[in-house]
C-alpha atoms as a PDB file:
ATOM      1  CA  UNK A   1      45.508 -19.566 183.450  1.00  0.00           C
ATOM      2  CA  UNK A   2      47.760 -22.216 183.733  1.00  0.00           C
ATOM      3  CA  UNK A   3      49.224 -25.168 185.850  1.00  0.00           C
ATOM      4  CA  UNK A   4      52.512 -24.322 188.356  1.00  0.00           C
ATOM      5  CA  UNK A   5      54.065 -28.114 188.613  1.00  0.00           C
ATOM      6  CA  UNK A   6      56.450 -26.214 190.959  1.00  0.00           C
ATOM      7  CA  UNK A   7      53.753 -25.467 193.375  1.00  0.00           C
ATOM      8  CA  UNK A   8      53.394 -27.611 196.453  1.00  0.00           C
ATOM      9  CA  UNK A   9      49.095 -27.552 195.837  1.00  0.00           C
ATOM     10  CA  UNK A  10      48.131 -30.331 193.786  1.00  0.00           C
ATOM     11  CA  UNK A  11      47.770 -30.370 190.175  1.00  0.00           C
ATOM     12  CA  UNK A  12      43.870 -31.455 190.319  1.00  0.00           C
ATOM     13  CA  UNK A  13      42.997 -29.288 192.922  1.00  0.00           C
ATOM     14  CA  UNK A  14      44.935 -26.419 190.474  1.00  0.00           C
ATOM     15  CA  UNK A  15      42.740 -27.421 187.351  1.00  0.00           C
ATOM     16  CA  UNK A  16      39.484 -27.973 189.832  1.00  0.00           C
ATOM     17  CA  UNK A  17      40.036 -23.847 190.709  1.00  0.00           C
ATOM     18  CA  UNK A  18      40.804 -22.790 187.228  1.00  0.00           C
ATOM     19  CA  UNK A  19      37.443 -24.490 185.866  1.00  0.00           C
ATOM     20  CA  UNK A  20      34.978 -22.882 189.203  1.00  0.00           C
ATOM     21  CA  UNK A  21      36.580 -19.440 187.632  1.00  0.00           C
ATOM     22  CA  UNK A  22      35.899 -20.295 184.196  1.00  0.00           C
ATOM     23  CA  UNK A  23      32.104 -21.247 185.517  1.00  0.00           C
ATOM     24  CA  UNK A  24      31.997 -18.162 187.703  1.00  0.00           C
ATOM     25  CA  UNK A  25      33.319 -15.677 185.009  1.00  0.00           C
ATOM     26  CA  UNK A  26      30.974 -16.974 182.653  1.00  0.00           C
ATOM     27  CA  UNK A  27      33.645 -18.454 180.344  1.00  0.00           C
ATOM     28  CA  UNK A  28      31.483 -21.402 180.299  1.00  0.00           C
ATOM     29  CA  UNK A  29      28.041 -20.750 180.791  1.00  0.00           C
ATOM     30  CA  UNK A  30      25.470 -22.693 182.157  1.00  0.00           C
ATOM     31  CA  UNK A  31      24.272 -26.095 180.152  1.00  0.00           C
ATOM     32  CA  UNK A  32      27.747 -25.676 178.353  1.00  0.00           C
ATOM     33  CA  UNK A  33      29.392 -28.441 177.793  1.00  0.00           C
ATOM     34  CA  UNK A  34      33.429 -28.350 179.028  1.00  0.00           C
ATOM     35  CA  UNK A  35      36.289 -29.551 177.275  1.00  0.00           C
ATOM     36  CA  UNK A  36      36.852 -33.143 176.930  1.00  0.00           C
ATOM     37  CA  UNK A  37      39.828 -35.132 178.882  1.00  0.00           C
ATOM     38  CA  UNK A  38      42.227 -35.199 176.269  1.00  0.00           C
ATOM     39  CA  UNK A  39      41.757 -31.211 175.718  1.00  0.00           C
ATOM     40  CA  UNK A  40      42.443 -30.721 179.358  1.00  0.00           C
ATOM     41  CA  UNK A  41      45.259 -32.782 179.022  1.00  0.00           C
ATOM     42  CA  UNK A  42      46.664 -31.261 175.733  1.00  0.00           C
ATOM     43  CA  UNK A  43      45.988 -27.132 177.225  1.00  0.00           C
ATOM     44  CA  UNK A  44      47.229 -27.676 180.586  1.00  0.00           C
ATOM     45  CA  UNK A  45      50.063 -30.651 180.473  1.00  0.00           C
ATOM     46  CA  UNK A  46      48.539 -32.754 182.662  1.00  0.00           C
ATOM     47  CA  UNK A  47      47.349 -36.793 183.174  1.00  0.00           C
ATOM     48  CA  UNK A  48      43.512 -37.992 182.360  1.00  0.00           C
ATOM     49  CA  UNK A  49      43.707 -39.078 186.317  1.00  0.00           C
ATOM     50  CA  UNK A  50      44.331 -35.547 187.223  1.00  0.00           C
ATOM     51  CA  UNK A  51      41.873 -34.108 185.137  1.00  0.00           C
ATOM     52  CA  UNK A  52      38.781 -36.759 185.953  1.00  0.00           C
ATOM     53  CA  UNK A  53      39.754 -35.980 189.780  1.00  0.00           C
ATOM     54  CA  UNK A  54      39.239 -32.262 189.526  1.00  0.00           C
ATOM     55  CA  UNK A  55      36.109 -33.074 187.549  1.00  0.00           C
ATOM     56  CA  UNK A  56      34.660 -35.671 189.623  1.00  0.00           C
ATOM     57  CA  UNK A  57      35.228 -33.332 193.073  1.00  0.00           C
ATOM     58  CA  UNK A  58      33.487 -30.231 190.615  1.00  0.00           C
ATOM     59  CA  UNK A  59      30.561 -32.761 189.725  1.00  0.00           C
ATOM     60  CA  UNK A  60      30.174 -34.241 193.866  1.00  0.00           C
ATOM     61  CA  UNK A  61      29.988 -30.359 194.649  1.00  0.00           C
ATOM     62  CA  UNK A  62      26.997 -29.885 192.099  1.00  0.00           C
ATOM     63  CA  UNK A  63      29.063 -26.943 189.812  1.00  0.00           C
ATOM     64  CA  UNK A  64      29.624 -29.677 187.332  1.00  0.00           C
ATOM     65  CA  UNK A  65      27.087 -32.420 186.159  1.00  0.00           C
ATOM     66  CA  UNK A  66      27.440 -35.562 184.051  1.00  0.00           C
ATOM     67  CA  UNK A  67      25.336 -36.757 181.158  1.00  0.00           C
ATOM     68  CA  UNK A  68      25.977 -41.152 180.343  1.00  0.00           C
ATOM     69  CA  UNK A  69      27.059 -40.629 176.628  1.00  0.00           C
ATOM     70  CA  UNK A  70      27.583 -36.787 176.596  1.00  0.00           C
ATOM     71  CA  UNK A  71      29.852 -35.337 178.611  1.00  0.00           C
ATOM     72  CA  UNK A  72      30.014 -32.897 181.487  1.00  0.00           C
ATOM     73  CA  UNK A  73      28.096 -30.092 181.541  1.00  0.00           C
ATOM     74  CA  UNK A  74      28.151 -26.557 183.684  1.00  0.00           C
ATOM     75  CA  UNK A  75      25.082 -26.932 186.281  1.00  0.00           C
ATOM     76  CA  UNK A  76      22.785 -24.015 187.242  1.00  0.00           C
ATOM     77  CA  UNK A  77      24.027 -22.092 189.719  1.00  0.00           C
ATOM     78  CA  UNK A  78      22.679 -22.714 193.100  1.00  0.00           C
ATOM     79  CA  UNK A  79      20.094 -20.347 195.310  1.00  0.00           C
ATOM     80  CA  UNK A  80      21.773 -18.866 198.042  1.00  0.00           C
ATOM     81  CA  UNK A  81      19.838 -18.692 201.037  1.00  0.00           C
ATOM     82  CA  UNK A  82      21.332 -16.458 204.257  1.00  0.00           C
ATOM     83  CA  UNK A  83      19.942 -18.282 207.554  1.00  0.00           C
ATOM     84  CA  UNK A  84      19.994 -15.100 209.288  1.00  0.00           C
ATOM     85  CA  UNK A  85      17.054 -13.495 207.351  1.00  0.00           C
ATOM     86  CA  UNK A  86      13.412 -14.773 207.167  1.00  0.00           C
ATOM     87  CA  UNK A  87      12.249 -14.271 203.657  1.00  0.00           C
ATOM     88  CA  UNK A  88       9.711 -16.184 201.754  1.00  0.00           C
ATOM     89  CA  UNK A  89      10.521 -18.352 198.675  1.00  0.00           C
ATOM     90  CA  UNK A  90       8.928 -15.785 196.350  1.00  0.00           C
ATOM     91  CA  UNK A  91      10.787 -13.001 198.328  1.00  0.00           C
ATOM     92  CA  UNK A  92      14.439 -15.262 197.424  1.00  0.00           C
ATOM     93  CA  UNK A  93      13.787 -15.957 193.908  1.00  0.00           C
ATOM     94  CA  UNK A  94      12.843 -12.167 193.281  1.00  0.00           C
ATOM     95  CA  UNK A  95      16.165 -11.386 194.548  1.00  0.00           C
ATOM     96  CA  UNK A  96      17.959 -13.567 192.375  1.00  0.00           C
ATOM     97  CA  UNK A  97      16.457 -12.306 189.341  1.00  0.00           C
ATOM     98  CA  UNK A  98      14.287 -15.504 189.064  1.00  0.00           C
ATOM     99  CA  UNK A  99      10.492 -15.533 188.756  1.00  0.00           C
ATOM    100  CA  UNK A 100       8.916 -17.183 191.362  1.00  0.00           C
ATOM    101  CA  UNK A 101       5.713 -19.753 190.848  1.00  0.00           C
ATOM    102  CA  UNK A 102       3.698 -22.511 192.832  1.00  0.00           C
ATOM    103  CA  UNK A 103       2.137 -25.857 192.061  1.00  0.00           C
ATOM    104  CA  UNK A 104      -0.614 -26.220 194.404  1.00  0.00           C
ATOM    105  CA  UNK A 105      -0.901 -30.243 195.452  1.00  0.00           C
ATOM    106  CA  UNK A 106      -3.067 -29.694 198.045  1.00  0.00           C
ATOM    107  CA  UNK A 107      -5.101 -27.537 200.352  1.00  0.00           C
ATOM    108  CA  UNK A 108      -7.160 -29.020 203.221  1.00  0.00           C
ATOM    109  CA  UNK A 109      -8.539 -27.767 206.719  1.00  0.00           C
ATOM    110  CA  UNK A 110      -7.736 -31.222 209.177  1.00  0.00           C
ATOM    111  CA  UNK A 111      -7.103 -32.011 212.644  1.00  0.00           C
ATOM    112  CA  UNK A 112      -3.614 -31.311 213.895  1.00  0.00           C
ATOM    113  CA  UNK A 113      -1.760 -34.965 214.692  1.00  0.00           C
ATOM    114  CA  UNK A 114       0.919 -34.917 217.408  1.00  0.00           C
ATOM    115  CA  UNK A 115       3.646 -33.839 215.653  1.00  0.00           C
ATOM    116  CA  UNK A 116       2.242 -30.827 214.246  1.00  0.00           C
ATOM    117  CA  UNK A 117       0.359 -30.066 217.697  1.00  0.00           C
ATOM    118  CA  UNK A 118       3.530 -30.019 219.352  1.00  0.00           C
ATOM    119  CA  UNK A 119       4.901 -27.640 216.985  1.00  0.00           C
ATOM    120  CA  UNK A 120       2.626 -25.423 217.295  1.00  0.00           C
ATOM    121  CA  UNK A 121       1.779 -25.554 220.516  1.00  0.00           C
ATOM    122  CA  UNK A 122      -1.584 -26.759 220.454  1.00  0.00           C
ATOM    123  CA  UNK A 123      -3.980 -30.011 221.541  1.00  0.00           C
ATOM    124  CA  UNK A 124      -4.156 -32.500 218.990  1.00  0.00           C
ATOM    125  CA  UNK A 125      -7.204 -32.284 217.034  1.00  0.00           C
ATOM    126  CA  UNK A 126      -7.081 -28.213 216.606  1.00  0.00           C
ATOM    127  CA  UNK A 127      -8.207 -27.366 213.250  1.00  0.00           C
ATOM    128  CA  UNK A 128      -5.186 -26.439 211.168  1.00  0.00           C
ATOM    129  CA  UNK A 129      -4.869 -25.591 207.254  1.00  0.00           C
ATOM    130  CA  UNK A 130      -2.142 -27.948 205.521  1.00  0.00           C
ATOM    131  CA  UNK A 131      -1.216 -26.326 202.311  1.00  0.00           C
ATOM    132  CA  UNK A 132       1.277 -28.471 200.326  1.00  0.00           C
ATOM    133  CA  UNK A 133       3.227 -26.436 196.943  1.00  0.00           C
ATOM    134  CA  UNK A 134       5.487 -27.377 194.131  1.00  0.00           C
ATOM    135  CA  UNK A 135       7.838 -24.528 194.183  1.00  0.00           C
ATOM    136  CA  UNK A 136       9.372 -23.245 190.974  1.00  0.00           C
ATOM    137  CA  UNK A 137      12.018 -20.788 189.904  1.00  0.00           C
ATOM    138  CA  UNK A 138      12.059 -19.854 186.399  1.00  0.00           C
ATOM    139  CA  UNK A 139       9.728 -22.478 185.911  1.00  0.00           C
ATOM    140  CA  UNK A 140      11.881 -25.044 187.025  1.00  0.00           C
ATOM    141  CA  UNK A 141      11.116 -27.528 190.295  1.00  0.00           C
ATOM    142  CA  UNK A 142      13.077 -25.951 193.162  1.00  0.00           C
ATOM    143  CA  UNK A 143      11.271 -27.273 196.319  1.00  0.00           C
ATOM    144  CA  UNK A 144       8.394 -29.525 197.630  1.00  0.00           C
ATOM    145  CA  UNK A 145       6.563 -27.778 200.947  1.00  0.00           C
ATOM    146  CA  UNK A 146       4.805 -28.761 202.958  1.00  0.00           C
ATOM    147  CA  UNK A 147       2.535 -25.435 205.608  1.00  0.00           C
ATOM    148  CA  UNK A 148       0.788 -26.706 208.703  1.00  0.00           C
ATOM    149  CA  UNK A 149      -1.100 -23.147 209.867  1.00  0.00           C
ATOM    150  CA  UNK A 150      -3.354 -22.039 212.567  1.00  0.00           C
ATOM    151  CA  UNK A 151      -7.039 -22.305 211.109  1.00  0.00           C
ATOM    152  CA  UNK A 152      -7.867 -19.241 213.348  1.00  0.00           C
ATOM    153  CA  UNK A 153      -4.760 -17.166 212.251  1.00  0.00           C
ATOM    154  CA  UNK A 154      -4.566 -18.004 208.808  1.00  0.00           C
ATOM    155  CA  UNK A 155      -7.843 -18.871 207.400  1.00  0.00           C
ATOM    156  CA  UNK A 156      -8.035 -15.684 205.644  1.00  0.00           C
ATOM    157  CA  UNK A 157      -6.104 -17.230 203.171  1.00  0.00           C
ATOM    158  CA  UNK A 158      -8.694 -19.742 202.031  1.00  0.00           C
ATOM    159  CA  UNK A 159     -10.045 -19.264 198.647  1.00  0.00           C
ATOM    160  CA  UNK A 160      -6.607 -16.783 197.882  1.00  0.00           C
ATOM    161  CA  UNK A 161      -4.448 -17.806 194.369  1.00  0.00           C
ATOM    162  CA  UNK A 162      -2.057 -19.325 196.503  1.00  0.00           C
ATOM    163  CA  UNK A 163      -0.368 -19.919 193.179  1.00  0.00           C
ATOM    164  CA  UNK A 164       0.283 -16.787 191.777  1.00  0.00           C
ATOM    165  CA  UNK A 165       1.355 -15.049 195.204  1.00  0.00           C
ATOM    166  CA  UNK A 166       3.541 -15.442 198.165  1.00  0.00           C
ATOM    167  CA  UNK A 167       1.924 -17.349 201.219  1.00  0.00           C
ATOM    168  CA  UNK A 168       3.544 -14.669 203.318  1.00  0.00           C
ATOM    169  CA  UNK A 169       2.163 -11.536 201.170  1.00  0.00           C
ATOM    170  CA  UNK A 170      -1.239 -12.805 201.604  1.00  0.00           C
ATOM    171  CA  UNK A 171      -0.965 -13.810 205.597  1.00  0.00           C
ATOM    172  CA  UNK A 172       0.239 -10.078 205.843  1.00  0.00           C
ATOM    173  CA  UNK A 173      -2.776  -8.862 204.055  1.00  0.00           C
ATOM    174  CA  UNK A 174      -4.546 -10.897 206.101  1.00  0.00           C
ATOM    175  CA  UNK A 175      -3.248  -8.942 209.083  1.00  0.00           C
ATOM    176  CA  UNK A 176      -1.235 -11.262 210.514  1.00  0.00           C
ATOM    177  CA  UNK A 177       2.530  -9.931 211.580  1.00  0.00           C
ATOM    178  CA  UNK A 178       4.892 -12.064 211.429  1.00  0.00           C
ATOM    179  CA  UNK A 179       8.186 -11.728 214.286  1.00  0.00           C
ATOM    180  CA  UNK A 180      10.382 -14.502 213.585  1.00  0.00           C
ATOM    181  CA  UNK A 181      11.334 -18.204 212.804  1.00  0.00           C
ATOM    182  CA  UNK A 182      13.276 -20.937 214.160  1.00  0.00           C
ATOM    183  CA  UNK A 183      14.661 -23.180 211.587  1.00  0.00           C
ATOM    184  CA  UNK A 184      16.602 -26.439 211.070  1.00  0.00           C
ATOM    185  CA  UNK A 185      18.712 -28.184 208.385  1.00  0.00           C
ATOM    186  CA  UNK A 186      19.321 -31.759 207.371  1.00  0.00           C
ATOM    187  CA  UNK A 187      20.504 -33.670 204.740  1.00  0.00           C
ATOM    188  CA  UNK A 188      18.243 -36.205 203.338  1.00  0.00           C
ATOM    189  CA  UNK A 189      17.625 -38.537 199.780  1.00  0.00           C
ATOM    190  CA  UNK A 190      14.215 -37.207 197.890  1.00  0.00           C
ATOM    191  CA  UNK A 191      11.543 -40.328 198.039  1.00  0.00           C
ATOM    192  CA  UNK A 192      10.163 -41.801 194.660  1.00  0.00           C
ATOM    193  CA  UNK A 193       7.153 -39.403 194.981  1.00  0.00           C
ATOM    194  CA  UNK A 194       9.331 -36.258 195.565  1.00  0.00           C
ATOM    195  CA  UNK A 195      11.460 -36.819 193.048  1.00  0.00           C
ATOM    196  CA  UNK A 196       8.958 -37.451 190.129  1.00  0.00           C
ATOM    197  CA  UNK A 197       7.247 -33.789 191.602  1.00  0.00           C
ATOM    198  CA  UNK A 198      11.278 -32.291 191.582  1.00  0.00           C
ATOM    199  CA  UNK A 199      12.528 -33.994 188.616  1.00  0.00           C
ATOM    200  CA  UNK A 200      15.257 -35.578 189.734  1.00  0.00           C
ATOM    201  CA  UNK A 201      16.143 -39.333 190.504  1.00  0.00           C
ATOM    202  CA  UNK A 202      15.103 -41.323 193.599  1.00  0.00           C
ATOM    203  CA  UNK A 203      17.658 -41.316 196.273  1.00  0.00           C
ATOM    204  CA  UNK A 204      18.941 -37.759 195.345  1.00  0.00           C
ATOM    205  CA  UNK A 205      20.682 -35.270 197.759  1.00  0.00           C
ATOM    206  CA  UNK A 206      18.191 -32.712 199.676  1.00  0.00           C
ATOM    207  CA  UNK A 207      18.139 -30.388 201.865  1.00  0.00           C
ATOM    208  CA  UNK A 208      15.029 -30.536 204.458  1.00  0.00           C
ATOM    209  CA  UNK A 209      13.707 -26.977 206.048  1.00  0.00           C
ATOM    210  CA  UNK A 210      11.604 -27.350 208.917  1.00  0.00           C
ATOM    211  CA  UNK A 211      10.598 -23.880 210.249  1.00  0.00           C
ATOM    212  CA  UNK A 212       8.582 -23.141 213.244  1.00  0.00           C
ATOM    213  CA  UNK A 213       7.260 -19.554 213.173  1.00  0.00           C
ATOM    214  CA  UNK A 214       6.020 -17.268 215.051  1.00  0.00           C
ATOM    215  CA  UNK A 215       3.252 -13.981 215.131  1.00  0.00           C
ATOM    216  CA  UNK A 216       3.955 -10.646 216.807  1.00  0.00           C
ATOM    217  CA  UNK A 217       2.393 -11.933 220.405  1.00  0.00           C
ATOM    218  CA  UNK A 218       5.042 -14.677 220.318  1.00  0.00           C
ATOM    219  CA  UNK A 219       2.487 -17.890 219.421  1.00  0.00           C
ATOM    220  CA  UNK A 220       3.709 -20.192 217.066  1.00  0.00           C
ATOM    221  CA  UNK A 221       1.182 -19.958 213.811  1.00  0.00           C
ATOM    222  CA  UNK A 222       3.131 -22.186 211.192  1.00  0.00           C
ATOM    223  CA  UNK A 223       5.278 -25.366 211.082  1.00  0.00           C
ATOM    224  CA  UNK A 224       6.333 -26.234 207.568  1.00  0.00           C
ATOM    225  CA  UNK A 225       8.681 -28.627 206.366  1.00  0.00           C
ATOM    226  CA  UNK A 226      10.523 -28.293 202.746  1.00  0.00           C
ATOM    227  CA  UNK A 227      12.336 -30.281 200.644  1.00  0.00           C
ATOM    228  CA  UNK A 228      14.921 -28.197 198.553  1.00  0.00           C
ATOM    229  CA  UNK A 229      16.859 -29.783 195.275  1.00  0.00           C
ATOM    230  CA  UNK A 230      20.395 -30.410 196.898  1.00  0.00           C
ATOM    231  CA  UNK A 231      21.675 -29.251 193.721  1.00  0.00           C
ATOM    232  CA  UNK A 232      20.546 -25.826 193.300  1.00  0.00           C
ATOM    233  CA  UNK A 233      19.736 -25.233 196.721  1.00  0.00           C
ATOM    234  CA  UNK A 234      22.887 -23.562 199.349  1.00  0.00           C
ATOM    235  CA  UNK A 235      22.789 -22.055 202.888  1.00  0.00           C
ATOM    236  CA  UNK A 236      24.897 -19.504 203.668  1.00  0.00           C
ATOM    237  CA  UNK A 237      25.753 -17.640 206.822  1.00  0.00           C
ATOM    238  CA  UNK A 238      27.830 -15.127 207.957  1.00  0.00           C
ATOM    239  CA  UNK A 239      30.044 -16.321 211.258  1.00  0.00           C
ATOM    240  CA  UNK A 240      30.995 -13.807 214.039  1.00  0.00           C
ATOM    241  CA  UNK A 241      33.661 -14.496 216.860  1.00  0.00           C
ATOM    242  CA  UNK A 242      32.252 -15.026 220.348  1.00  0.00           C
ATOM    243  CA  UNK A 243      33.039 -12.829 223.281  1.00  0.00           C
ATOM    244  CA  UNK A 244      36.904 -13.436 222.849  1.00  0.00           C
ATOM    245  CA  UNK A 245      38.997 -13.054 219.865  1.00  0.00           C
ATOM    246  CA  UNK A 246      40.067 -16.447 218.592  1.00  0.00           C
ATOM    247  CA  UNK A 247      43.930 -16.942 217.872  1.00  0.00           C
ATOM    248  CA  UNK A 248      46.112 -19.522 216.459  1.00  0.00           C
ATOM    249  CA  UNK A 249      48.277 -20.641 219.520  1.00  0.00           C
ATOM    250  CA  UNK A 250      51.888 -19.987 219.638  1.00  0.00           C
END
């Protein structure tokens, strides 16, 4: 791999490319440290500015991360999460080779407030469960969430190891089907209490998941809202062209 200073594409954005395909060929491996500036410099004839801009846009994009005093280090690779499938955490993290575990915070039967009323369709004051996790992959923090549920659909999971075993498994057993989910995305920085429970610093990138779903007669049974670690958190999604082709015009 090297540098073309004949090509029109920048150098930085060059070096930035050939260090994601040393990261995704496992040249350097995850917690590695990469080489410093000056071997960058010295291997691929290039400036320290060029270099510490393809570094800094690897490190904003979360495939890179800095340590004050110790260099730059590969990051964990991030969860990929399609948005056209409805899976469960545990279901995700089983794919991915990664084993799956909970923290529970809190478990409480309460009166629904407005918010969660209106998400579920209800009169404020219904009896709902709220059922708040530490999510962990490989024993790492991946997610704070947050269930609101249907006392009379889902108190069959009272008393459950809620811990050990995915909410959904156990709603299933329960004999409750589930048809589908209506989801949303936003960006947001982690409070001081969510980041002490993720391990990361105040003020950090998230993503927030808040999911609406529903049972097989079509009744909304669940809102939950969760706060994923912006850096090893992605959503993907696969885009398909509307009723007429797209093309470039002429």
């Amino acid at each position: 791999m090297r540098i073309d200073k004949s090509s029109p594409i920048p150098k930085y954005h060059q070096l930035k490319e050939i260090i994601r395909e040393m990261v995704e060929q496992e040249e350097l491996k995850e917690g590695e440290m990469i080489p410093s500036e000056r071997e960058l410099c010295e291997r691929f004839g290039i400036s320290r500015m060029t270099v510490r801009q393809a570094v800094m846009e690897l490190v904003n994009e979360g495939v890179l991360y800095r340590e004050q005093g110790r260099g730059t280090f590969v990051a964990a690779r991030k969860v990929q999460q399609p948005t056209a499938r409805l899976t469960s955490f545990t279901q995700d993290m089983r794919e991915r080779g990664m084993e799956p575990s909970s923290e529970v915070l809190e478990v409480e039967v309460e009166e629904a407030g407005l918010l969660v009323a209106r998400r579920l369709g209800v009169e404020e004051g219904e009896r709902v469960i709220r059922l708040r996790r530490l999510r962990l992959a490989d024993g790492e923090p991946m997610a704070l969430e947050t269930s609101h549920l249907l006392y009379e659909v889902a108190k069959g999971v009272l008393g459950r190891d809620l811990a050990g075993r995915s909410l959904y498994e156990e709603l299933s057993a329960a004999g409750v089907e589930i048809s589908r989910a209506e989801q949303s995305y936003e960006a947001v920085p982690v409070s001081e209490e969510e980041a002490a429970l993720l391990g990361v610093e105040p003020g950090s990138a998230a993503l927030l998941i808040e999911r609406v779903t529903y049972d097989a007669g079509e009744r909304p049974f669940e809102y939950v809202r969760s706060t994923y670690r912006g850096d090893r958190y992605r959503i993907t999604a696969t885009l398909t062209p509307g009723d007429r082709v797209w093309r470039p015009p002429h």
